[in-house]
N, C-alpha and C. Protein backbone atom coordinates (compact mmCIF):
# COMPACT_ATOMS: atom_id res chain seq x y z
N UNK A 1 -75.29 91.19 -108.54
CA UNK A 1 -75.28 92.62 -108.58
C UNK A 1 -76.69 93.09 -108.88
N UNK A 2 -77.26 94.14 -107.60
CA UNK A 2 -78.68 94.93 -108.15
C UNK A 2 -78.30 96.32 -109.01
N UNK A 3 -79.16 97.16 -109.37
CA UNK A 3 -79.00 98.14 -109.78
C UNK A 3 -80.64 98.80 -109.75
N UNK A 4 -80.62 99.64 -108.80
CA UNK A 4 -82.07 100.10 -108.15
C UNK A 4 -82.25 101.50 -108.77
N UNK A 5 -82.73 101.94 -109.29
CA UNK A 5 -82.40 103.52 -110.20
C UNK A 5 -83.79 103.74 -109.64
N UNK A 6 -83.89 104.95 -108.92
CA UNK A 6 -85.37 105.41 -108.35
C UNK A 6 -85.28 107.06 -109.07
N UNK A 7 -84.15 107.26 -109.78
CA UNK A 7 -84.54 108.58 -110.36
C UNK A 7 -85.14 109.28 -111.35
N UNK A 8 -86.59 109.07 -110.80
CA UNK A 8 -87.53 109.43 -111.61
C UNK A 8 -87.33 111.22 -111.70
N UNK A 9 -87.40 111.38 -113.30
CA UNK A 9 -87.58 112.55 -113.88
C UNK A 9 -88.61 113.31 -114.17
N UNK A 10 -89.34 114.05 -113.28
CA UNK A 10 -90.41 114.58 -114.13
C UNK A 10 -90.15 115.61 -115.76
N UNK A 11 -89.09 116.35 -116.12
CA UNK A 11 -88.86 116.76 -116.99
C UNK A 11 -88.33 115.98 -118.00
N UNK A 12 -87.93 114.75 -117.92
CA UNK A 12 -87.63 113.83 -119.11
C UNK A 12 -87.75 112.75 -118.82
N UNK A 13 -88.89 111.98 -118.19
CA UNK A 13 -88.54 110.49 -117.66
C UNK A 13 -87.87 109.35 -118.65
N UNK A 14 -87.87 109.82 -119.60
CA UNK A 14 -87.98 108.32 -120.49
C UNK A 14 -86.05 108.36 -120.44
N UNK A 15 -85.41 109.24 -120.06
CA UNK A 15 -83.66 108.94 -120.34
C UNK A 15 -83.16 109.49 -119.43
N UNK A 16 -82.60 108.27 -118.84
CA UNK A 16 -81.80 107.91 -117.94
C UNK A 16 -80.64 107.18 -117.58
N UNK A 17 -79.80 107.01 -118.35
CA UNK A 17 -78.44 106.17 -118.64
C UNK A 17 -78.09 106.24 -117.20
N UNK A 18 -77.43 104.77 -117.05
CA UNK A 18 -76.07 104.53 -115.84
C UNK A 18 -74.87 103.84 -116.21
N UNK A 19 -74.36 103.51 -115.98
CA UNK A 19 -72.93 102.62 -116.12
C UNK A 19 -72.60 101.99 -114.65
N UNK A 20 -72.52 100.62 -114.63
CA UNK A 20 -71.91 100.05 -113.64
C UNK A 20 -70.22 100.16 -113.76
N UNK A 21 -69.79 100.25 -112.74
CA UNK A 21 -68.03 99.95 -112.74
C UNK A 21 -67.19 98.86 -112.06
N UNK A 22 -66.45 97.99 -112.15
CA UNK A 22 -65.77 97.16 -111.51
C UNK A 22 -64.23 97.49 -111.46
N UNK A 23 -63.69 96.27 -110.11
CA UNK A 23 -62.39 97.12 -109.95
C UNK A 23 -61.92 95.96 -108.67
N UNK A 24 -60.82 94.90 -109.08
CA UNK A 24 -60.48 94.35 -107.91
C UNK A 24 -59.38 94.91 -107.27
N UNK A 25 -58.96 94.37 -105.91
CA UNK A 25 -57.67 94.15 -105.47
C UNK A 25 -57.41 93.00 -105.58
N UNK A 26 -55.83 92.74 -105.56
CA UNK A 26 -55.09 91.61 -105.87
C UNK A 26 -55.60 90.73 -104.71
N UNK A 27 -55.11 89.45 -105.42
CA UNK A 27 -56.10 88.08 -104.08
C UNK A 27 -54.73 88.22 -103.81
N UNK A 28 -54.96 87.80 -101.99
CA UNK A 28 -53.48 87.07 -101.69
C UNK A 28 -53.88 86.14 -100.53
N UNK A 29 -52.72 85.53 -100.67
CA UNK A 29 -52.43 84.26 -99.57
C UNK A 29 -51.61 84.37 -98.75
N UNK A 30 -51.15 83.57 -97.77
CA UNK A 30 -50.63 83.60 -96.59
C UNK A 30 -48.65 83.98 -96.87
N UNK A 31 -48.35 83.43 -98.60
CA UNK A 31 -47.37 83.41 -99.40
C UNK A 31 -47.19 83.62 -100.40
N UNK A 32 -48.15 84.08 -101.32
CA UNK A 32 -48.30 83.98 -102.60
C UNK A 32 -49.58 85.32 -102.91
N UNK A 33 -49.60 85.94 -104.22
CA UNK A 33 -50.84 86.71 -104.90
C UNK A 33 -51.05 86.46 -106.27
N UNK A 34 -52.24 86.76 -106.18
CA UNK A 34 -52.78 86.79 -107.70
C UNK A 34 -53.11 88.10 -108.01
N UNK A 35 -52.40 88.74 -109.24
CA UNK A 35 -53.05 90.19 -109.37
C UNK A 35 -54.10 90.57 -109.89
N UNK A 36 -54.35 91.74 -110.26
CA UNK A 36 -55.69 92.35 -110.29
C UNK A 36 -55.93 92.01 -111.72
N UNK A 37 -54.97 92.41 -112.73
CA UNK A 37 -54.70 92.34 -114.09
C UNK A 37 -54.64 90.37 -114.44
N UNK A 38 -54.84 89.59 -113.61
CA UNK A 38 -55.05 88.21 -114.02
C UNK A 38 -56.63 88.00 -113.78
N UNK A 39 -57.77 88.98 -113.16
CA UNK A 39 -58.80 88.82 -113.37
C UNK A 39 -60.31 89.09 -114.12
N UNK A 40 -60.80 88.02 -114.67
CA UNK A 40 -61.48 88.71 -115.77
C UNK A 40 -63.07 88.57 -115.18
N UNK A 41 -63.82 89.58 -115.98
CA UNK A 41 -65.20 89.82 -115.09
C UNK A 41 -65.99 89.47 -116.38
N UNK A 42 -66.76 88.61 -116.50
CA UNK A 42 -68.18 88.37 -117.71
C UNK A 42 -69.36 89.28 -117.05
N UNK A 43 -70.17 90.23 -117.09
CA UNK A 43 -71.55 90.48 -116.22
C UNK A 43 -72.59 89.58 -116.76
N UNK A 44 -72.42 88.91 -118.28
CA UNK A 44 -73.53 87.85 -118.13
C UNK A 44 -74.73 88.88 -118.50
N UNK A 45 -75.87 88.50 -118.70
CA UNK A 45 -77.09 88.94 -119.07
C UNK A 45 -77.96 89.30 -117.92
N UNK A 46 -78.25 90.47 -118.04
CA UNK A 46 -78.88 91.34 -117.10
C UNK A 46 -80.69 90.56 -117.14
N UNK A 47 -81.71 90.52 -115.88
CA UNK A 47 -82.78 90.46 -115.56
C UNK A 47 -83.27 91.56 -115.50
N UNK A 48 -83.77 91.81 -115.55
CA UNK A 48 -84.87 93.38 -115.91
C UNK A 48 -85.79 92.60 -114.81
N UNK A 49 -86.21 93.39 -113.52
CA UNK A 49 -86.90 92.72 -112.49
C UNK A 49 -88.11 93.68 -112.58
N UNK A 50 -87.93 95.19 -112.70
CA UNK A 50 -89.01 95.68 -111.92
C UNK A 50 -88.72 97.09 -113.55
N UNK A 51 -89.82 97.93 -114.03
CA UNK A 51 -89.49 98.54 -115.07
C UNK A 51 -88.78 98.33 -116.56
N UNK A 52 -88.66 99.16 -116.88
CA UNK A 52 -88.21 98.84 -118.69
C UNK A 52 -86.59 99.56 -118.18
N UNK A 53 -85.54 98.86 -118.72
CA UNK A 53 -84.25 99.71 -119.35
C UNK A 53 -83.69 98.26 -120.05
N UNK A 54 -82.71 99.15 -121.33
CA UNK A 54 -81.82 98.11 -122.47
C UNK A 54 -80.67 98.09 -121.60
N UNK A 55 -80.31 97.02 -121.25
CA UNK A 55 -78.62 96.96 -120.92
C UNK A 55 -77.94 96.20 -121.31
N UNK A 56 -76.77 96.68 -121.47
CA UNK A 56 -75.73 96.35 -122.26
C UNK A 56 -74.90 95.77 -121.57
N UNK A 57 -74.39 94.11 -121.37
CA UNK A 57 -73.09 94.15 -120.85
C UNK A 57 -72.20 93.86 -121.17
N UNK A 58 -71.05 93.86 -120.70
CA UNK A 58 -69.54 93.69 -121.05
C UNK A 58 -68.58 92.77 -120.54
N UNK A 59 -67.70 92.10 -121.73
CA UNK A 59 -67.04 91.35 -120.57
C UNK A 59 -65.20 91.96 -120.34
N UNK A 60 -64.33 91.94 -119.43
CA UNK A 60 -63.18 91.97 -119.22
C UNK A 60 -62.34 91.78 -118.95
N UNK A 61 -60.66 91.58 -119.46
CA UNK A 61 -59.99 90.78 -119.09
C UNK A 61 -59.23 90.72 -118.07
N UNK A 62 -59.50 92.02 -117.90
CA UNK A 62 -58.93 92.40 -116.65
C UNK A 62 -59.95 93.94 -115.37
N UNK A 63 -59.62 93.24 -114.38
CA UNK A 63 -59.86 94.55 -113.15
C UNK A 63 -58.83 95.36 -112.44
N UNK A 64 -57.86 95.48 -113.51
CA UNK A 64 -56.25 96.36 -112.39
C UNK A 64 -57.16 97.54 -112.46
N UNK A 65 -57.99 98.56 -113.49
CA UNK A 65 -58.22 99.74 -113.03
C UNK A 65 -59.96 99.58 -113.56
N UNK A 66 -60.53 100.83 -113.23
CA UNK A 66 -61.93 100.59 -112.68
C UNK A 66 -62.16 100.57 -114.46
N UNK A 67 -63.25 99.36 -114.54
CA UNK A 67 -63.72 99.51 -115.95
C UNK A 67 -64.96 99.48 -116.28
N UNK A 68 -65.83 99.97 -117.00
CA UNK A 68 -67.37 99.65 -117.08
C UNK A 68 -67.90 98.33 -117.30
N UNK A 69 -68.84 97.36 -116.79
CA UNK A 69 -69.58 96.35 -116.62
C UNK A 69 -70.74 96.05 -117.50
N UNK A 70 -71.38 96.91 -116.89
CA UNK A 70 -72.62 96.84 -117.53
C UNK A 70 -73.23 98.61 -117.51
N UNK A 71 -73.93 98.80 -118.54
CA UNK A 71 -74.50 99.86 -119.01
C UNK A 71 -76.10 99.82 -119.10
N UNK A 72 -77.13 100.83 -118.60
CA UNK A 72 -78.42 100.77 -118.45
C UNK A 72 -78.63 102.01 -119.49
N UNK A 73 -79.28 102.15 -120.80
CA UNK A 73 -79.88 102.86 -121.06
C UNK A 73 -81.29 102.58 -121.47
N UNK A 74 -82.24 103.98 -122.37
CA UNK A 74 -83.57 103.60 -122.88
C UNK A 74 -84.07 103.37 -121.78
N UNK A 75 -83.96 103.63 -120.35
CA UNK A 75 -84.56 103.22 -119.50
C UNK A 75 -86.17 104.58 -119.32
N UNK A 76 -86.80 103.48 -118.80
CA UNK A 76 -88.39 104.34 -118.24
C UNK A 76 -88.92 104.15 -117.22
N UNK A 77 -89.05 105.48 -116.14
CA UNK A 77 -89.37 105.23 -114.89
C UNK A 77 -88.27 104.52 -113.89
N UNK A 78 -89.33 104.07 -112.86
CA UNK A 78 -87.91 103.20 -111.53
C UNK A 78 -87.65 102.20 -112.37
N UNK A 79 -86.79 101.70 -111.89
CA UNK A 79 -86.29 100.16 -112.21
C UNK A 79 -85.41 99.85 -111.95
N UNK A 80 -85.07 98.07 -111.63
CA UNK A 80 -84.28 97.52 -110.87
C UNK A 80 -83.90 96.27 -112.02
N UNK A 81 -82.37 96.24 -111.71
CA UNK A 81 -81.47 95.32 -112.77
C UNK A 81 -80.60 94.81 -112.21
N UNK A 82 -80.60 93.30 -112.32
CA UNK A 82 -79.73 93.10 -111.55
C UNK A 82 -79.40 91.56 -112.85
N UNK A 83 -77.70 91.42 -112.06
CA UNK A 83 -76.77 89.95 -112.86
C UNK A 83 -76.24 89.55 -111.78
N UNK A 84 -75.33 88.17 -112.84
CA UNK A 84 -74.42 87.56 -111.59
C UNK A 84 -73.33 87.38 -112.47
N UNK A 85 -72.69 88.40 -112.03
CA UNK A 85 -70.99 87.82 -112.74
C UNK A 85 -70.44 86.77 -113.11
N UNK A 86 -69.68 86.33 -114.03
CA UNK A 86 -68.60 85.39 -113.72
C UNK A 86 -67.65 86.04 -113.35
N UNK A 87 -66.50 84.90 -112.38
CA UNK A 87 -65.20 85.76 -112.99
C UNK A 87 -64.03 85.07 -112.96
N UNK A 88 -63.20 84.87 -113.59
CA UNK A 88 -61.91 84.31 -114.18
C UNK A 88 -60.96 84.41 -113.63
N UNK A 89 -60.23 83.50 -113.19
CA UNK A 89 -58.78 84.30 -112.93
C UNK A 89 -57.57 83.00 -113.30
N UNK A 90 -56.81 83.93 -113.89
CA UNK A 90 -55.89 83.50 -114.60
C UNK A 90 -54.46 83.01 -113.44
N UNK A 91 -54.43 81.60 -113.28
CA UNK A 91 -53.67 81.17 -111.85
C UNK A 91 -52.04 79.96 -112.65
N UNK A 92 -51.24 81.39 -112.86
CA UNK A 92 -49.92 80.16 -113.60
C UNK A 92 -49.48 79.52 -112.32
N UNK A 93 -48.59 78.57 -113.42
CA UNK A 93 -48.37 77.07 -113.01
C UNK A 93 -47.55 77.14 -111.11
N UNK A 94 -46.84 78.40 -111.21
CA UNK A 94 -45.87 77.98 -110.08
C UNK A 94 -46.55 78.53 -108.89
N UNK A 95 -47.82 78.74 -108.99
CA UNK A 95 -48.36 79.73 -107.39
C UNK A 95 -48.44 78.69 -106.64
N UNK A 96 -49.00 79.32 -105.72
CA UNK A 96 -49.29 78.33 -104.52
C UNK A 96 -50.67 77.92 -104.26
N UNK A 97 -51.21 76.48 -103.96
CA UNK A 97 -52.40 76.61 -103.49
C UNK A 97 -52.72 76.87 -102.15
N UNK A 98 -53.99 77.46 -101.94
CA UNK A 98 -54.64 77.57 -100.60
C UNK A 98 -55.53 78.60 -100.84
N UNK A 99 -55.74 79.26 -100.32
CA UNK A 99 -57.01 79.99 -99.78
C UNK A 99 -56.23 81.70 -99.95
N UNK A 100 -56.95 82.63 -101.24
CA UNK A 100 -56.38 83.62 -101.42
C UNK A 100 -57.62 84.83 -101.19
N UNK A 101 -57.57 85.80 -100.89
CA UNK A 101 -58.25 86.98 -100.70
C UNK A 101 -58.32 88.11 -101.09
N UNK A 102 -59.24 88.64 -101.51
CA UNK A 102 -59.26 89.95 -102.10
C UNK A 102 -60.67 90.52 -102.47
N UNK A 103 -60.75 91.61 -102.74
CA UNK A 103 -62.40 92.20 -103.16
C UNK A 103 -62.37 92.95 -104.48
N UNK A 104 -63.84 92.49 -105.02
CA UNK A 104 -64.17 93.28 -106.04
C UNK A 104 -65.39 94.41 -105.46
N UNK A 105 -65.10 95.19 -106.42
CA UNK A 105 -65.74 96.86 -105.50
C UNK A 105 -66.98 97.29 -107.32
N UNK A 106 -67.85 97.25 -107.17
CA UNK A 106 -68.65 97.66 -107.82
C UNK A 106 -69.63 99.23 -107.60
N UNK A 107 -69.19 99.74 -108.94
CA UNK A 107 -69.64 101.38 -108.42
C UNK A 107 -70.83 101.82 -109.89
N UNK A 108 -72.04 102.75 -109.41
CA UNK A 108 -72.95 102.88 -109.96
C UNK A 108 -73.03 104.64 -110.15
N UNK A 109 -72.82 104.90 -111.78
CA UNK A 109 -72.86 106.00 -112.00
C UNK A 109 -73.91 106.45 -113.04
């Protein structure tokens, strides 16, 4: 995940908060799903690539509804932040194996 913030302020540059958001759909298979609420998201420790901001991240146990990730504040000027998730998913005993599908949707506010 990047996070490219080009909104430079001339009336207050130095504060600029964002919040990342996450949010799956259920995986499924040809017979079988895994739901949204069995997946958990770590964001792991943010790289600070390009500019200054503090971010904060979060981990969760679940993605059934959209939840915050990671958080950018104290930021100054452009700057670009980017991680690499983990993510978990919780697979009981009686599913099925094979090959399941679904997306995680990441939103920047």
């Amino acid at each position: 995940m990047t996070v490219t913030d080009t909104r430079r302020n001339l009336v207050n540059p130095l504060i600029r908060a964002w919040t990342t958001d996450a949010i799956a759909t259920d995986f499924i298979s040809g017979t079988d799903s895994l739901t949204a609420s069995s997946i958990g998201y770590s964001a792991g420790p943010a790289t600070i690539l390009s500019g200054s901001a503090g971010v904060t991240e979060t981990t969760r146990e679940t993605l059934l509804n959209t939840v915050p990730v990671q958080t950018g504040a104290s930021t100054t000027g452009n700057h670009v932040v980017r991680w690499r998730p983990t993510l978990t998913i919780a697979v009981p005993g009686l599913k099925s194996a094979g090959e399941y599908r679904g997306s995680l949707t990441h939103s920047v506010s």
